[in-house]
C-alpha atoms as a PDB file:
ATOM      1  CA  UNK A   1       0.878  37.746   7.582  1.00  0.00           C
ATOM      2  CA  UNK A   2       2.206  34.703   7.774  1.00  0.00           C
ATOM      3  CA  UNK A   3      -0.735  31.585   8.190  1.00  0.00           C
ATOM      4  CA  UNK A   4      -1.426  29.578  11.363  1.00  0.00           C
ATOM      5  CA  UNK A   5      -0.704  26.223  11.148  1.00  0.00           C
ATOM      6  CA  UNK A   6      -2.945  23.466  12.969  1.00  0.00           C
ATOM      7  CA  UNK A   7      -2.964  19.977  11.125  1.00  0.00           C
ATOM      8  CA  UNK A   8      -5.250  20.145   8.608  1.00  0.00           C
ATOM      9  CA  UNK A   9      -3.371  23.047   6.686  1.00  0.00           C
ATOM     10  CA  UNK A  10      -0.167  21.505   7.791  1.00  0.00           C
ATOM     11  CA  UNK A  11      -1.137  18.011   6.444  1.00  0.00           C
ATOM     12  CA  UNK A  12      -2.256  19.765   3.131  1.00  0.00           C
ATOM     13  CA  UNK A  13       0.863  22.019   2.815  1.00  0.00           C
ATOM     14  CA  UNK A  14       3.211  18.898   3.690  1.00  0.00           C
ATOM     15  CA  UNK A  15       1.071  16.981   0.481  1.00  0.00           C
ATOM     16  CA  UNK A  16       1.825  20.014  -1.741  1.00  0.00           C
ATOM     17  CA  UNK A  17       5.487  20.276  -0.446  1.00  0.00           C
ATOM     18  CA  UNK A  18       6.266  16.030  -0.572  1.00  0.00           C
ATOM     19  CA  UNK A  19       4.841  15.518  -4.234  1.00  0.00           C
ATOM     20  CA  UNK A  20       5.035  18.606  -5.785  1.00  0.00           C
ATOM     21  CA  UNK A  21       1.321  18.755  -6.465  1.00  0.00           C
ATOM     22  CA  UNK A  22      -1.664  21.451  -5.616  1.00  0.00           C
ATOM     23  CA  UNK A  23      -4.222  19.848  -3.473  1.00  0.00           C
ATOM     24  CA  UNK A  24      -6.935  20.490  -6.134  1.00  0.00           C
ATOM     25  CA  UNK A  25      -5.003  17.919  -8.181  1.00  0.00           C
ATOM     26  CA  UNK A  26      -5.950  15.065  -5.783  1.00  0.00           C
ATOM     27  CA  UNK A  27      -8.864  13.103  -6.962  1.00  0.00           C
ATOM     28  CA  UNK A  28     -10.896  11.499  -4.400  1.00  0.00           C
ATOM     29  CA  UNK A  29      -9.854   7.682  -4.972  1.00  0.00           C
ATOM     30  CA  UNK A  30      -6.313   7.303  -3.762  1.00  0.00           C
ATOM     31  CA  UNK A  31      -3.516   4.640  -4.841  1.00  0.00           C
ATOM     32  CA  UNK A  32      -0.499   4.285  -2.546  1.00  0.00           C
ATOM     33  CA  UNK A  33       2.442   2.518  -4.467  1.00  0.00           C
ATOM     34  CA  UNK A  34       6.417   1.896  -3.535  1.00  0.00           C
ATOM     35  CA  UNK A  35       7.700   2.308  -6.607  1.00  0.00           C
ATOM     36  CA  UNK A  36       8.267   4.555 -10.263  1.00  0.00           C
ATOM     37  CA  UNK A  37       6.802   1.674 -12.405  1.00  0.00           C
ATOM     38  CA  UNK A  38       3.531   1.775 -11.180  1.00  0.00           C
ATOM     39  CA  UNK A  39       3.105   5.766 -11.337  1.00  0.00           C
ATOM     40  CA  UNK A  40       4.736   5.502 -15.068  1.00  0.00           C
ATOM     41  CA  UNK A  41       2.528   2.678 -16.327  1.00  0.00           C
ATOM     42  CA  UNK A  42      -0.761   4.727 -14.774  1.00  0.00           C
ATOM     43  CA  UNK A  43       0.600   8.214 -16.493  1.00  0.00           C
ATOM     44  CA  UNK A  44       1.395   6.294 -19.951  1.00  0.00           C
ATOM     45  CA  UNK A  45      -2.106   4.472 -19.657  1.00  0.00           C
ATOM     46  CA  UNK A  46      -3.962   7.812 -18.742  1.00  0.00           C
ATOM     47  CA  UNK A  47      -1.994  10.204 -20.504  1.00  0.00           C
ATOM     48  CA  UNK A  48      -1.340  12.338 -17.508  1.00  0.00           C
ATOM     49  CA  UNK A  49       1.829  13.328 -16.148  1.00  0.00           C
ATOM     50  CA  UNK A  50       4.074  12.195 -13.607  1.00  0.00           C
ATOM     51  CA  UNK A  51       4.878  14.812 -10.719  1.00  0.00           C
ATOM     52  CA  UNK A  52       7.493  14.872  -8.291  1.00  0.00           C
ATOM     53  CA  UNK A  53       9.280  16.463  -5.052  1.00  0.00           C
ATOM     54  CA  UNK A  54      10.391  14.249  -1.949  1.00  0.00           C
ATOM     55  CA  UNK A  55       7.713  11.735  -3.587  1.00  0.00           C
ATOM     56  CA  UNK A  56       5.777  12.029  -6.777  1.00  0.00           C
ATOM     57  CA  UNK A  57       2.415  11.359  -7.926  1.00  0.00           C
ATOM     58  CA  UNK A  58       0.314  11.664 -11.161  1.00  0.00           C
ATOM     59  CA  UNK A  59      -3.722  12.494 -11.339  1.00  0.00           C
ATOM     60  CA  UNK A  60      -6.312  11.527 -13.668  1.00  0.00           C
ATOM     61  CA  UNK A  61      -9.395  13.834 -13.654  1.00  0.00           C
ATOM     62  CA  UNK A  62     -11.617  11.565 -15.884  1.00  0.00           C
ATOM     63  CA  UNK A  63     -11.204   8.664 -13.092  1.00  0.00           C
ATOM     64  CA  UNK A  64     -11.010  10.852 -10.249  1.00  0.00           C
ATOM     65  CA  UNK A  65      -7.987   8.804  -9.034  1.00  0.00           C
ATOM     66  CA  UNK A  66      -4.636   9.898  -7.682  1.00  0.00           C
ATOM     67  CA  UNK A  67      -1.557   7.385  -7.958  1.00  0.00           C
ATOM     68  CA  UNK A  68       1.047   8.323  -5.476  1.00  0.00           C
ATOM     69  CA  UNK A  69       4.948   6.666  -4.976  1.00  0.00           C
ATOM     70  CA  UNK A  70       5.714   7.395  -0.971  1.00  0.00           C
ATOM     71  CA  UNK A  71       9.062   5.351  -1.078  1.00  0.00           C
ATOM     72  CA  UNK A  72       9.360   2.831   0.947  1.00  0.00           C
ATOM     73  CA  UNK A  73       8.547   2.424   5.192  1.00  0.00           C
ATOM     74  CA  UNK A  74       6.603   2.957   8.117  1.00  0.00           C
ATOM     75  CA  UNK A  75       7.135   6.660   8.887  1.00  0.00           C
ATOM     76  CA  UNK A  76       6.313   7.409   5.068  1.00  0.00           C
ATOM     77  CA  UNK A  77       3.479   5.333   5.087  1.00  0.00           C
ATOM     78  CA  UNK A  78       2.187   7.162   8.302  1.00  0.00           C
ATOM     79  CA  UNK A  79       3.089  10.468   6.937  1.00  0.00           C
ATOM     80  CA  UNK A  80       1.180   9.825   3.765  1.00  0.00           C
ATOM     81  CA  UNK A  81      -1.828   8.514   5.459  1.00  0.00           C
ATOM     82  CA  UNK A  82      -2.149  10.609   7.822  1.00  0.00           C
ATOM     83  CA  UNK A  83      -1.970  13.911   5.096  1.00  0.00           C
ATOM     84  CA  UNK A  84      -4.626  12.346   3.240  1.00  0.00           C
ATOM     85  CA  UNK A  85      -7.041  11.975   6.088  1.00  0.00           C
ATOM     86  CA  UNK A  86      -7.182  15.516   6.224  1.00  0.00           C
ATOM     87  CA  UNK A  87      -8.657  16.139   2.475  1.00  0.00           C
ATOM     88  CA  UNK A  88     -12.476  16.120   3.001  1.00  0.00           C
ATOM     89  CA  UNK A  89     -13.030  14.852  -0.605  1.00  0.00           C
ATOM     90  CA  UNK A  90     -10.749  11.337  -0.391  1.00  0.00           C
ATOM     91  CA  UNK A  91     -13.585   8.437  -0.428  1.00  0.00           C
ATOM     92  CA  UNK A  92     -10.753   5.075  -0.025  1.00  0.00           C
ATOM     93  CA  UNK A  93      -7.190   4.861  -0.448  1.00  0.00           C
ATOM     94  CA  UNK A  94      -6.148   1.374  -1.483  1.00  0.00           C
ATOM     95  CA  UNK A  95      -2.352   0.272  -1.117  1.00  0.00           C
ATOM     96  CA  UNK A  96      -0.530  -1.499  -4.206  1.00  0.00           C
ATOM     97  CA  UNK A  97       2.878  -2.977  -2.194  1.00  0.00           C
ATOM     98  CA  UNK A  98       5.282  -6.328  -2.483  1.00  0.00           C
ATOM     99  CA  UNK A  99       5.058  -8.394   0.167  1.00  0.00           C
ATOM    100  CA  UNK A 100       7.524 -11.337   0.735  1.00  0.00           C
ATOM    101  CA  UNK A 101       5.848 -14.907   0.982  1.00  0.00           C
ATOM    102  CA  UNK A 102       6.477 -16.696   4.018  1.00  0.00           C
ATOM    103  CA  UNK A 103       3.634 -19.217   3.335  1.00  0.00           C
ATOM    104  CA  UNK A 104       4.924 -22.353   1.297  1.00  0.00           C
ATOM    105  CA  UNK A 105       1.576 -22.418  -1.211  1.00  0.00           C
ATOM    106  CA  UNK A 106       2.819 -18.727  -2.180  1.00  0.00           C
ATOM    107  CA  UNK A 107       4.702 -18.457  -5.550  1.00  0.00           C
ATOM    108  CA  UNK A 108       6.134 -15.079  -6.738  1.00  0.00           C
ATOM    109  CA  UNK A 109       3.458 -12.965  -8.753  1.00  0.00           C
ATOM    110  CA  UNK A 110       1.173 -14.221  -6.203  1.00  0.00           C
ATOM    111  CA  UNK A 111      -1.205 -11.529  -4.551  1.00  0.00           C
ATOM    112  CA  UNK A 112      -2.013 -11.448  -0.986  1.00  0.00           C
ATOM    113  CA  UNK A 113      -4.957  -9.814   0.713  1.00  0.00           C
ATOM    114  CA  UNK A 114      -4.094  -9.220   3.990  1.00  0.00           C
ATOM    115  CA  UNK A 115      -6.740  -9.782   6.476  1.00  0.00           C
ATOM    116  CA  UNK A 116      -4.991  -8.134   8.939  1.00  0.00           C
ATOM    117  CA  UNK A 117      -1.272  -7.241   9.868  1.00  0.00           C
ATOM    118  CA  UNK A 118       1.020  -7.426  12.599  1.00  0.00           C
ATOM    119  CA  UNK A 119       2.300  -4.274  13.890  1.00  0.00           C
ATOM    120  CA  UNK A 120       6.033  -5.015  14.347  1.00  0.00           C
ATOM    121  CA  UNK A 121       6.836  -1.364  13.516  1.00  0.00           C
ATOM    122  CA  UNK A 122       7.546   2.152  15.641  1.00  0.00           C
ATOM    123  CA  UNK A 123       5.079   4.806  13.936  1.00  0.00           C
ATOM    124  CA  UNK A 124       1.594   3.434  14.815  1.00  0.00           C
ATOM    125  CA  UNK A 125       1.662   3.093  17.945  1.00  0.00           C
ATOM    126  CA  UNK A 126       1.679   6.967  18.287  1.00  0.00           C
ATOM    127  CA  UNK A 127      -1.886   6.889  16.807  1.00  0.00           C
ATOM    128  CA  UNK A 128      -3.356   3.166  18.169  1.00  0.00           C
ATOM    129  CA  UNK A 129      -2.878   1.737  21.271  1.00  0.00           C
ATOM    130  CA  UNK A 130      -0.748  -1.111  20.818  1.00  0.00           C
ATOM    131  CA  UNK A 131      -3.189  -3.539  21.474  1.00  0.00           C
ATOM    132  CA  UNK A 132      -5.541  -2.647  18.662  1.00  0.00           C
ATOM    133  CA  UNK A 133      -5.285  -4.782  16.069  1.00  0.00           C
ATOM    134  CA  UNK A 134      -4.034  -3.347  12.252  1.00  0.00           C
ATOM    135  CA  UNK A 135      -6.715  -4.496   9.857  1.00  0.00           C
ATOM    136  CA  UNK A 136      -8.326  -3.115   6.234  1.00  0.00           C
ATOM    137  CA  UNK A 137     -11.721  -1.456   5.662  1.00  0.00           C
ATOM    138  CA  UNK A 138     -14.505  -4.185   5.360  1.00  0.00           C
ATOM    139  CA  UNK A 139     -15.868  -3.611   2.370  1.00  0.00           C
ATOM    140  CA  UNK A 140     -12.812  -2.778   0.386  1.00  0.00           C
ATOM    141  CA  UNK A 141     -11.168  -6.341   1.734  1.00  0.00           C
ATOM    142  CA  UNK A 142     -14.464  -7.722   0.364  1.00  0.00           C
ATOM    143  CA  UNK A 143     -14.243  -6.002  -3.013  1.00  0.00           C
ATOM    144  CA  UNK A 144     -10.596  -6.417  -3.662  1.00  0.00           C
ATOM    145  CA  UNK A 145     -11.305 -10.461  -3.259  1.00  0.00           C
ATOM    146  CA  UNK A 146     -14.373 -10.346  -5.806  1.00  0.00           C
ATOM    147  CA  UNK A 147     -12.324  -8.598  -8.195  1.00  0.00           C
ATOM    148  CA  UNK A 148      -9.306 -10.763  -7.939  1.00  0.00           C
ATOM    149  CA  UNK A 149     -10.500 -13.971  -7.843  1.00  0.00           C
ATOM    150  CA  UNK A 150     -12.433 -12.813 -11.181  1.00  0.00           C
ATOM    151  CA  UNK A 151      -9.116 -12.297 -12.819  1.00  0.00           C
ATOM    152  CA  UNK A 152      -8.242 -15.223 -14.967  1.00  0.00           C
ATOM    153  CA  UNK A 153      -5.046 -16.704 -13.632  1.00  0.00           C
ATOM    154  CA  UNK A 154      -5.119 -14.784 -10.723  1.00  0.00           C
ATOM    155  CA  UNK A 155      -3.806 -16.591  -7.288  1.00  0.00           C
ATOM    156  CA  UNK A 156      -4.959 -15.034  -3.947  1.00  0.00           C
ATOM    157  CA  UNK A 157      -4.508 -16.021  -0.674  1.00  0.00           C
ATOM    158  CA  UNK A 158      -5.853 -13.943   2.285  1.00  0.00           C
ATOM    159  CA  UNK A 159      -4.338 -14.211   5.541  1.00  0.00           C
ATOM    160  CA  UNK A 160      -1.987 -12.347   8.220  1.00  0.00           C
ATOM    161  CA  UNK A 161       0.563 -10.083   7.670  1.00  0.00           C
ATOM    162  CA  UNK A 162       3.801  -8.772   9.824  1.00  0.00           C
ATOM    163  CA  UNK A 163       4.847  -4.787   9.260  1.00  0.00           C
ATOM    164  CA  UNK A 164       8.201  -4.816  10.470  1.00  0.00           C
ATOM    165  CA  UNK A 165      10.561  -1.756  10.186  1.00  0.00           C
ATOM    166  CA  UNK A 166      13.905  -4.588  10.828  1.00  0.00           C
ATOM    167  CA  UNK A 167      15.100  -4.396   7.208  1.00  0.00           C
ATOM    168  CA  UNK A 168      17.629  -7.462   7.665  1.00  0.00           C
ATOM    169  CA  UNK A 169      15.263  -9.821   9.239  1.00  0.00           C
ATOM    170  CA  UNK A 170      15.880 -12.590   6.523  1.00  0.00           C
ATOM    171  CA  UNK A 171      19.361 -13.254   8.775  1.00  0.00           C
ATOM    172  CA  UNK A 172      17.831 -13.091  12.233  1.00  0.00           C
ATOM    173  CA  UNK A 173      16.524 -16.682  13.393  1.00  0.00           C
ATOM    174  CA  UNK A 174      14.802 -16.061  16.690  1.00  0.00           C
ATOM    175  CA  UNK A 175      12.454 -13.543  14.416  1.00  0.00           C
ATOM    176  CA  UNK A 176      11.774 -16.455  11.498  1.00  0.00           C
ATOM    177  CA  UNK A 177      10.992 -18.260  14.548  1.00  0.00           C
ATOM    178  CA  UNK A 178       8.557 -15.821  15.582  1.00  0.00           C
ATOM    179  CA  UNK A 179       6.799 -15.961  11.660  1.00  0.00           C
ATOM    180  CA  UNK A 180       6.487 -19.425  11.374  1.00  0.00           C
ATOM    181  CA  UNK A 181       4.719 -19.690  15.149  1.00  0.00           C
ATOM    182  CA  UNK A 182       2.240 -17.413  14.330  1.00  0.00           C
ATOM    183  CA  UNK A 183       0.922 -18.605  10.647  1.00  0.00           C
ATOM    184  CA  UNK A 184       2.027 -15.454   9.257  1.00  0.00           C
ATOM    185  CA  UNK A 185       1.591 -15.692   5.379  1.00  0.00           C
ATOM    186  CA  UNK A 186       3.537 -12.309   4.242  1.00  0.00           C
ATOM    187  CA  UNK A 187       5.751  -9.663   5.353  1.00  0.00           C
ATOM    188  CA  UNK A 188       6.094  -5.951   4.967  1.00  0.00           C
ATOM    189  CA  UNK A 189       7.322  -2.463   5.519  1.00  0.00           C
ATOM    190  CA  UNK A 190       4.415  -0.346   5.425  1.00  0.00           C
ATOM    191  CA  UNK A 191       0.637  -1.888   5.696  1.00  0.00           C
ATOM    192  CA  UNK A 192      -0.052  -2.129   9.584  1.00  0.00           C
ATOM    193  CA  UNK A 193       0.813   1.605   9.447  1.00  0.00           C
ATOM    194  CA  UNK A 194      -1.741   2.328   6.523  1.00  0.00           C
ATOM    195  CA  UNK A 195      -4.145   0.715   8.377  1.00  0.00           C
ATOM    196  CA  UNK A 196      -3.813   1.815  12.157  1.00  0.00           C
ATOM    197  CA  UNK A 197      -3.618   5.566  10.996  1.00  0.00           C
ATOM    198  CA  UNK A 198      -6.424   5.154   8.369  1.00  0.00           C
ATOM    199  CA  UNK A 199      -8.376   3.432  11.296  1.00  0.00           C
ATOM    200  CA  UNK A 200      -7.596   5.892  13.758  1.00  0.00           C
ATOM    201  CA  UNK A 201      -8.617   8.885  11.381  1.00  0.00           C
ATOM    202  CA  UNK A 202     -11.295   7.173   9.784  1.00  0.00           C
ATOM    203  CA  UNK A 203     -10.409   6.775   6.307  1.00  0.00           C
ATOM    204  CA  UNK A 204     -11.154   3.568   4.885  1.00  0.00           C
ATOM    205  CA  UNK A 205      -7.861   2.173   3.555  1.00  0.00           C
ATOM    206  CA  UNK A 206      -7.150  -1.361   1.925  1.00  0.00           C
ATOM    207  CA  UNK A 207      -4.433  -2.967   0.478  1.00  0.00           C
ATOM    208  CA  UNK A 208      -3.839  -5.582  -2.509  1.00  0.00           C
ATOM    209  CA  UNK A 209       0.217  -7.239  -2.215  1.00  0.00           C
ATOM    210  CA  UNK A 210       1.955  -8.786  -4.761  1.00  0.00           C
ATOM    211  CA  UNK A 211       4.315 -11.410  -3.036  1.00  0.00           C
ATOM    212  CA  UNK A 212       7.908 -10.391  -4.979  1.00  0.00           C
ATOM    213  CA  UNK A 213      10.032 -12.628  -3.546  1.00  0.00           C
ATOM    214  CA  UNK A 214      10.103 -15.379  -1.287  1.00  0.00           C
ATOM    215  CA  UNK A 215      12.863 -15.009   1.215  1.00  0.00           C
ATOM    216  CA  UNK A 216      12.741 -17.951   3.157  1.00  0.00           C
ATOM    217  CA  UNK A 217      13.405 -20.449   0.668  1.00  0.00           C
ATOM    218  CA  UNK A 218      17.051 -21.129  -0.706  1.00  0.00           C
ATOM    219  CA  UNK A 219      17.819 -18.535  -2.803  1.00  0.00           C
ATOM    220  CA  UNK A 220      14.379 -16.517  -2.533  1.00  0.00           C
ATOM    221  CA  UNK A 221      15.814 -13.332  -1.293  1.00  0.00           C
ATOM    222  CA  UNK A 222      15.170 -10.946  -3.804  1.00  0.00           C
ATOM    223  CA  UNK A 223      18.060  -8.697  -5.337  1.00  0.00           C
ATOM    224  CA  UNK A 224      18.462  -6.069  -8.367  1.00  0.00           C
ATOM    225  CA  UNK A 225      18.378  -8.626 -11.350  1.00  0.00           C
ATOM    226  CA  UNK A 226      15.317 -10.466  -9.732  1.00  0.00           C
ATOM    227  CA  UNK A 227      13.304  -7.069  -9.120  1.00  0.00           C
ATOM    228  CA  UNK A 228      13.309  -5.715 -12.383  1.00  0.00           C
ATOM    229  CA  UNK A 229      11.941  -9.524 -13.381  1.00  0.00           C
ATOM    230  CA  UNK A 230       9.078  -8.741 -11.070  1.00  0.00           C
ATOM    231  CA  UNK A 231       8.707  -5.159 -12.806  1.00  0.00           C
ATOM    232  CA  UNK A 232       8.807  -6.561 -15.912  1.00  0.00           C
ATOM    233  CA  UNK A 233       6.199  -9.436 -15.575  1.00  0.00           C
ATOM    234  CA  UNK A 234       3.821  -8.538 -12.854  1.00  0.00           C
ATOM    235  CA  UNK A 235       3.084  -5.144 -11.713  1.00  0.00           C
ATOM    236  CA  UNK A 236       1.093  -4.098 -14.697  1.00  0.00           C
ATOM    237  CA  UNK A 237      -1.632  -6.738 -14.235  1.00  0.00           C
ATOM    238  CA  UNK A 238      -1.042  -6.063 -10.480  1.00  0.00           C
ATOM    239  CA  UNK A 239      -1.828  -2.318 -11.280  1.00  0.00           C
ATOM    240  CA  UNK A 240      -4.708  -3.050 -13.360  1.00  0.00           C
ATOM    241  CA  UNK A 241      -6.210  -4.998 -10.626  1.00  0.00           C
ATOM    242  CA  UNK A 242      -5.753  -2.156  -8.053  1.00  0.00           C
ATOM    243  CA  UNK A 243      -7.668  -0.376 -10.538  1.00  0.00           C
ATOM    244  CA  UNK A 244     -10.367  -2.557 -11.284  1.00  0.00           C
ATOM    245  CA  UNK A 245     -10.832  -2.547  -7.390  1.00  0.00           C
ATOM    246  CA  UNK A 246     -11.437   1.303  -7.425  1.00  0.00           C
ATOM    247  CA  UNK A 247     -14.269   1.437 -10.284  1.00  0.00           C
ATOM    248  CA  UNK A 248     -15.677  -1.357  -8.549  1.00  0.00           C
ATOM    249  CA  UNK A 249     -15.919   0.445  -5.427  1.00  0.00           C
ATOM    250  CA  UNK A 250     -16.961   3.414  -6.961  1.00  0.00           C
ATOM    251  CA  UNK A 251     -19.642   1.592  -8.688  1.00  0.00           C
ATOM    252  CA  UNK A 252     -21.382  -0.163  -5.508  1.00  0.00           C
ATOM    253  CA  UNK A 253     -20.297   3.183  -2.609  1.00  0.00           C
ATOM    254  CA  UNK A 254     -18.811   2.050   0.583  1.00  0.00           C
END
């Protein structure tokens, strides 16, 4: 006989369906990335290996942590959260992302803590009033900024974010407009979500963002050649500082 759904098998089914993964692969410390390079680095550094369906995902039992690649946007990054909130065992889920810079003291490679994110985008509203604002989990905002600032070379600026789900907003003046007025320091496709849905299930959620481009300057847009750059040169250390973040937490509880 076929099972009932209600949303806590649903949510666990959809997980097993999206990444191709048994939910007793899922270790309790969670990684959200964008993109294959992270999840390949973290399966060639762990030797695990990398699973996928609609997304993919790769597990390390020793760590306990579970890197997963949710493509990229706001009804993904809702989707994803909101599955996870469902598994009892999940202690944090921290989000590795690129951000562009709008801030003139950011430089690509920079990382970006967001302190708390505007929610120009359509999927958390159905779980927030709009008026609520989108912000990280205390104490993993604290932690990620100990780490960080540990890390030799390491540039950080904390600040506030946009989400926006307008892909071609570079173009659009009125919108710039709208940036620069507020102080906004970085922009994105996915964090406000992470953190309204995480906020409104209670699951503590974070985020560390490596600024890849800077699209506001002449020439900062970023395209194919100057991604794989930002691959190439960055998102290892920016992995290995997500990382970091997670033993740390596990090491002091939140």
């Amino acid at each position: 006989m076929p099972q009932t759904l209600r949303p806590d098998n649903y949510a666990r089914q959809t997980l097993e369906r999206y990444t191709g993964c048994e939910i007793g692969e899922f270790g309790p410390w969670i990684v959200l990335v964008n993109f294959p390079r992270y999840l390949e680095d973290f399966a060639r550094m762990h030797d695990v290996p990398v699973k996928s369906a609609y997304w993919s995902a790769a597990h390390d039992p020793k760590s306990g942590v579970s890197v997963i690649n949710f493509g990229v946007g706001s009804p993904s990054a809702g989707i994803i959260t909101n599955c996870l909130s469902y598994l009892d065992h999940i202690k944090a889920v921290l989000m590795l992302g690129m951000c562009g810079g709008i801030a003139d003291t950011l430089e690509v490679g920079d990382i970006v803590l967001p302190t708390a994110s505007v929610r120009d985008e359509g999927t958390s509203k159905h779980y927030l009033p709009i008026d609520v604002p989108a912000m990280p989990h205390t104490r993993i905002l604290r932690l990620s900024n100990e780490v960080i600032r540990g890390e030799p070379g390491a540039r950080v600026a904390a600040g506030l974010m946009l989400t926006t789900d307008y892909r071609m907003w570079e173009f659009d003046d009125e919108f710039i407009e709208y940036i620069n007025k507020h102080r906004i320091i970085a922009i994105d496709m996915e964090i406000a979500t992470i953190f309204s849905v995480a906020y409104a299930l209670d699951m503590p959620a974070g985020a560390i963002m490596l600024v890849s481009d800077m699209p506001l300057r002449k020439g900062g847009i970023k395209g194919k050649e100057h991604m794989h750059a930002v691959f190439e040169k960055h998102t290892e250390h920016h992995l290995h500082m997500g990382l970091k973040t997670i033993e740390e937490l596990k090491r002091v509880g939140l």
